[in-house]
Protein backbone atom coordinates (compact mmCIF):
# COMPACT_ATOMS: atom_id res chain seq x y z
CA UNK A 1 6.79 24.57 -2.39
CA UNK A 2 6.85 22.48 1.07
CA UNK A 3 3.40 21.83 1.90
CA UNK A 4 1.71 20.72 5.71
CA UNK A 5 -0.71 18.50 6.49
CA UNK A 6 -3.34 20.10 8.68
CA UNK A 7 -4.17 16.45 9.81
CA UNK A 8 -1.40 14.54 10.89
CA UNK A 9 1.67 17.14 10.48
CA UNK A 10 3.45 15.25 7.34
CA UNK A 11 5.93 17.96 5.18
CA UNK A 12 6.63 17.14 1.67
CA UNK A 13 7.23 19.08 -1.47
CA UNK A 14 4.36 19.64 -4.06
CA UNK A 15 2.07 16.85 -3.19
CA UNK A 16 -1.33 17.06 -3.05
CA UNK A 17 -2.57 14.15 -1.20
CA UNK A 18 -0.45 13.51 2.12
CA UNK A 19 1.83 10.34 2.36
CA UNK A 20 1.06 9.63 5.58
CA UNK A 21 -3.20 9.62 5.76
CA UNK A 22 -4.25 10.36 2.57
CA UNK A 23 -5.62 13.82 3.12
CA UNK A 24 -5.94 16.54 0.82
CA UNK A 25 -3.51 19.05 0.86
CA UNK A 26 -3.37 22.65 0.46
CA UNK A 27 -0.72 25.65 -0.10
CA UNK A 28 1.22 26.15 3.20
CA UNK A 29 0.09 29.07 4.87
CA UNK A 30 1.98 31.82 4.65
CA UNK A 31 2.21 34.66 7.23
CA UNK A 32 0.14 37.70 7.37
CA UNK A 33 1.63 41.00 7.58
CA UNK A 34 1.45 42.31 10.75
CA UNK A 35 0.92 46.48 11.37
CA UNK A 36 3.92 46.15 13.96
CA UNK A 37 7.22 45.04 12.35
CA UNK A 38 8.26 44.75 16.57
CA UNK A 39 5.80 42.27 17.16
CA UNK A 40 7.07 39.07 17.80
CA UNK A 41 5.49 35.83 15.15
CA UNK A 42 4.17 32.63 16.96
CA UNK A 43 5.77 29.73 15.31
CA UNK A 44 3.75 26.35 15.18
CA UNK A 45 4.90 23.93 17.15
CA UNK A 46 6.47 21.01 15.03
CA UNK A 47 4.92 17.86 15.56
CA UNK A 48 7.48 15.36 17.85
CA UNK A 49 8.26 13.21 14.80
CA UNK A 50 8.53 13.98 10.83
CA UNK A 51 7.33 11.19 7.86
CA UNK A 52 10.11 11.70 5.40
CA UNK A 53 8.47 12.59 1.95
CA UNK A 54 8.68 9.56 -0.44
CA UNK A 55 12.47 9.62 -1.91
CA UNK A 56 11.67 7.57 -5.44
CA UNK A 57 10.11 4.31 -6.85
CA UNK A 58 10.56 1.61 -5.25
CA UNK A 59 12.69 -1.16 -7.20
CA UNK A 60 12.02 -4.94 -8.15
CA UNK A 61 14.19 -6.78 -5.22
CA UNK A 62 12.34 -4.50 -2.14
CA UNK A 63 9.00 -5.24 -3.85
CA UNK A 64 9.44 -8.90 -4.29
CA UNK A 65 10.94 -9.02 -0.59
CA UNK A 66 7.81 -7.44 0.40
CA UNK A 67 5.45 -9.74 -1.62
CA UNK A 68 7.44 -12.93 0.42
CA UNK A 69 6.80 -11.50 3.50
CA UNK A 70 2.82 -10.78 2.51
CA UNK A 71 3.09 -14.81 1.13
CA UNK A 72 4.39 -16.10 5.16
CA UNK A 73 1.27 -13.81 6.17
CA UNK A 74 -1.08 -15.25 4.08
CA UNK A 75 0.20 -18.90 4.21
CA UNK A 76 -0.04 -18.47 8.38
CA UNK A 77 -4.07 -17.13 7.69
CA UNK A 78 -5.07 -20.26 5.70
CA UNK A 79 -3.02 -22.63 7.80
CA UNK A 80 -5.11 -21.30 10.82
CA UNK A 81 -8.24 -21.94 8.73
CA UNK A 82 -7.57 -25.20 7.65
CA UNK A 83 -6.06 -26.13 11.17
CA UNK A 84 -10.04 -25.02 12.51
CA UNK A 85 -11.79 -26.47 9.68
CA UNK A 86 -9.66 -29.62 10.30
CA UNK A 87 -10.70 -29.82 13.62
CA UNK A 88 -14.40 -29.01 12.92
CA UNK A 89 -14.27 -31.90 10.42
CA UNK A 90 -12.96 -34.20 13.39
CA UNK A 91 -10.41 -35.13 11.56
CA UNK A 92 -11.74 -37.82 9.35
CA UNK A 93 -11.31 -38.42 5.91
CA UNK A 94 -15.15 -38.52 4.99
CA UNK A 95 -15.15 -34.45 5.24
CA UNK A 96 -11.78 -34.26 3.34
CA UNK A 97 -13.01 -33.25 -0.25
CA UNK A 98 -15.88 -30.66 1.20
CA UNK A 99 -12.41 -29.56 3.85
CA UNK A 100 -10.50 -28.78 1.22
CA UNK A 101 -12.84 -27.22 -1.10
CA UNK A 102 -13.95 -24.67 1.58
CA UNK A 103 -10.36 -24.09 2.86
CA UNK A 104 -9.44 -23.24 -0.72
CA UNK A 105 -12.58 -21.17 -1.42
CA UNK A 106 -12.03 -19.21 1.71
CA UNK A 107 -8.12 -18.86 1.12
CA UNK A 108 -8.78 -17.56 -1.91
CA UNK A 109 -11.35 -14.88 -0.78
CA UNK A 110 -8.58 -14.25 2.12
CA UNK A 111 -5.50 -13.46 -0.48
CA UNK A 112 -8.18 -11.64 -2.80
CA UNK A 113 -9.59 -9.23 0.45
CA UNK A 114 -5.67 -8.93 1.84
CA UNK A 115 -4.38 -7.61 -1.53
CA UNK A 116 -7.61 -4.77 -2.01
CA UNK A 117 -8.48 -4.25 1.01
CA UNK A 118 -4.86 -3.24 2.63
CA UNK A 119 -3.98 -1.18 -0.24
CA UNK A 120 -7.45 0.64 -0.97
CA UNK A 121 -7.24 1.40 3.09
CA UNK A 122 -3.77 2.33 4.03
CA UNK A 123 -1.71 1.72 0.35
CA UNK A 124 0.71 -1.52 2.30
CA UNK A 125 0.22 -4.40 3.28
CA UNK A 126 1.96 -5.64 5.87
CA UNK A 127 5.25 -6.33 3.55
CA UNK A 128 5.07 -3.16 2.21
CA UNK A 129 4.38 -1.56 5.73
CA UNK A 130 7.76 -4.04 6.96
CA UNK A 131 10.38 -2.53 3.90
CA UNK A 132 8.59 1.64 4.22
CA UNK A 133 6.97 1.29 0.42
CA UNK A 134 3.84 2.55 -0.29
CA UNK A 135 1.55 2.01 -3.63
CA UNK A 136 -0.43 5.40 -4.20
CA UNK A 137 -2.07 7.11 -7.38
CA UNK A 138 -0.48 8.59 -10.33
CA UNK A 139 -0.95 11.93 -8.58
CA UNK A 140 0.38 10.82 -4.91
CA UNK A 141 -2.54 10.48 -3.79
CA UNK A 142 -4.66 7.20 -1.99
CA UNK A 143 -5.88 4.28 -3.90
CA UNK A 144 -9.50 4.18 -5.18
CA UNK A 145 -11.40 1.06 -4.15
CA UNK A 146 -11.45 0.72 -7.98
CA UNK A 147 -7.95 1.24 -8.72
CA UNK A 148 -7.27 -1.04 -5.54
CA UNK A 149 -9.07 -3.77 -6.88
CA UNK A 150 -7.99 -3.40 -10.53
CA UNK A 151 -4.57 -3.98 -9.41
CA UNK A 152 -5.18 -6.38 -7.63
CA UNK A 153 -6.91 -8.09 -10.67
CA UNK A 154 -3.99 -6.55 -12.92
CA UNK A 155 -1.51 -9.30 -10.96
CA UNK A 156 -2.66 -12.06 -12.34
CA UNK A 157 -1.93 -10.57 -15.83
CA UNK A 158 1.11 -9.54 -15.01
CA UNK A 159 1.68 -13.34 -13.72
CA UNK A 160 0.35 -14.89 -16.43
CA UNK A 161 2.77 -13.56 -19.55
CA UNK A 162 5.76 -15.64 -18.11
CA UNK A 163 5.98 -13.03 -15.27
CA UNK A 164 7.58 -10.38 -17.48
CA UNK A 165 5.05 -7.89 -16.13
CA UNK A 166 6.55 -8.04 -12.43
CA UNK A 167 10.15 -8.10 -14.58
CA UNK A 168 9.24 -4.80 -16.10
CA UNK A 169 9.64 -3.41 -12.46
CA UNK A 170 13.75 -3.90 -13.07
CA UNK A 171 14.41 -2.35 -16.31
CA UNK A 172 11.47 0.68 -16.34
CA UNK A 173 13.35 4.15 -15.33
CA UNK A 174 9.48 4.69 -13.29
CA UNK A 175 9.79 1.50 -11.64
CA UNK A 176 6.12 0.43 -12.09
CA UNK A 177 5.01 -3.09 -13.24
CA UNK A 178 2.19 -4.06 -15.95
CA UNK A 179 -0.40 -3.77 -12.99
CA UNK A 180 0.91 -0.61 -12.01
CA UNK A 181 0.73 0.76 -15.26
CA UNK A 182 -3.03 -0.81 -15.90
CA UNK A 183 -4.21 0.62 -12.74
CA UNK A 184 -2.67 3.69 -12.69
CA UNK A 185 -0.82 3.39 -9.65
CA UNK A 186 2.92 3.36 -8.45
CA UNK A 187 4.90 2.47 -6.28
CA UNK A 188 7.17 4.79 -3.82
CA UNK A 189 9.79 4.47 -0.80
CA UNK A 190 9.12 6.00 2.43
């Protein structure tokens, strides 16, 4: 049954969250019956654009194109930061060690705060938001902070067993990797 968000207009089939912002959706309305057949119905006014409904998982090559595009973003952030902390430091060689130490700490709390922030908020990050994939709930829906974080977390598993949890992504019929599975969570394309 095609459903309408009252929010932001998105039409999909049987969802209950919308794709688009995450609100809860209802049963379309349907018409009342009017006591004059002759009467003419007001139609709603589509909105000037439509957000195609997600058409499937989203497979391993789009995801890891989308995880190289977040890795330029996030090597440009901590380039910028040690660029500043560089020139804080003056440039000498004294401040190197305590340079490098903070750079890392902070590029580390950077890639951590990309990864959980971006999808808890909008379910992309900017890779994901470049290729139209989306990482949402089991049931369609937005990511927890909790499930954001957890998958997040979930990575680093999937990393550390020889990287056969991202592999999983290519020969699963659902498409979801270790992490995904963990944190119940998948992956869809726009």
């Amino acid at each position: 049954m095609p459903v309408t968000c009252q929010r932001c207009g998105w039409q999909g089939e049987q969802a209950q969250y919308c794709a688009r912002c995450g609100a809860g959706l209802g049963k379309s309305p349907t018409a009342e019956p009017t006591a004059s057949p002759s009467a003419p119905v007001a139609q709603p006014v589509p909105p000037p654009f439509r957000v195609a409904a997600a058409i499937g998982p989203a497979g391993f090559w789009i995801r890891f194109v989308a995880v190289m595009i977040d890795a330029v973003v996030l090597f440009v952030a901590q380039g910028i930061l040690f660029g500043t902390g560089w020139i804080l430091a003056n440039g000498s060689m004294a401040g190197g060690m305590a340079l490098k130490g903070a750079v890392n700490l902070f590029g580390t709390l950077i890639g951590a705060a990309y990864g959980i922030v971006f999808h808890w908020r909008w379910g992309q990050t900017i890779g994901k938001m470049a290729l139209q994939i989306k990482v949402v709930s089991m049931d369609g829906g937005p990511l927890s902070f909790g499930q954001a974080a957890g998958r997040y977390f979930a990575t680093f598993l999937s990393a550390l067993i020889l990287c056969i949890g991202f592999i999983m992504v290519g020969f699963r019929s659902d498409k979801r990797a270790l992490h995904d599975l963990l944190a119940g969570t998948r992956v869809i394309r726009l």
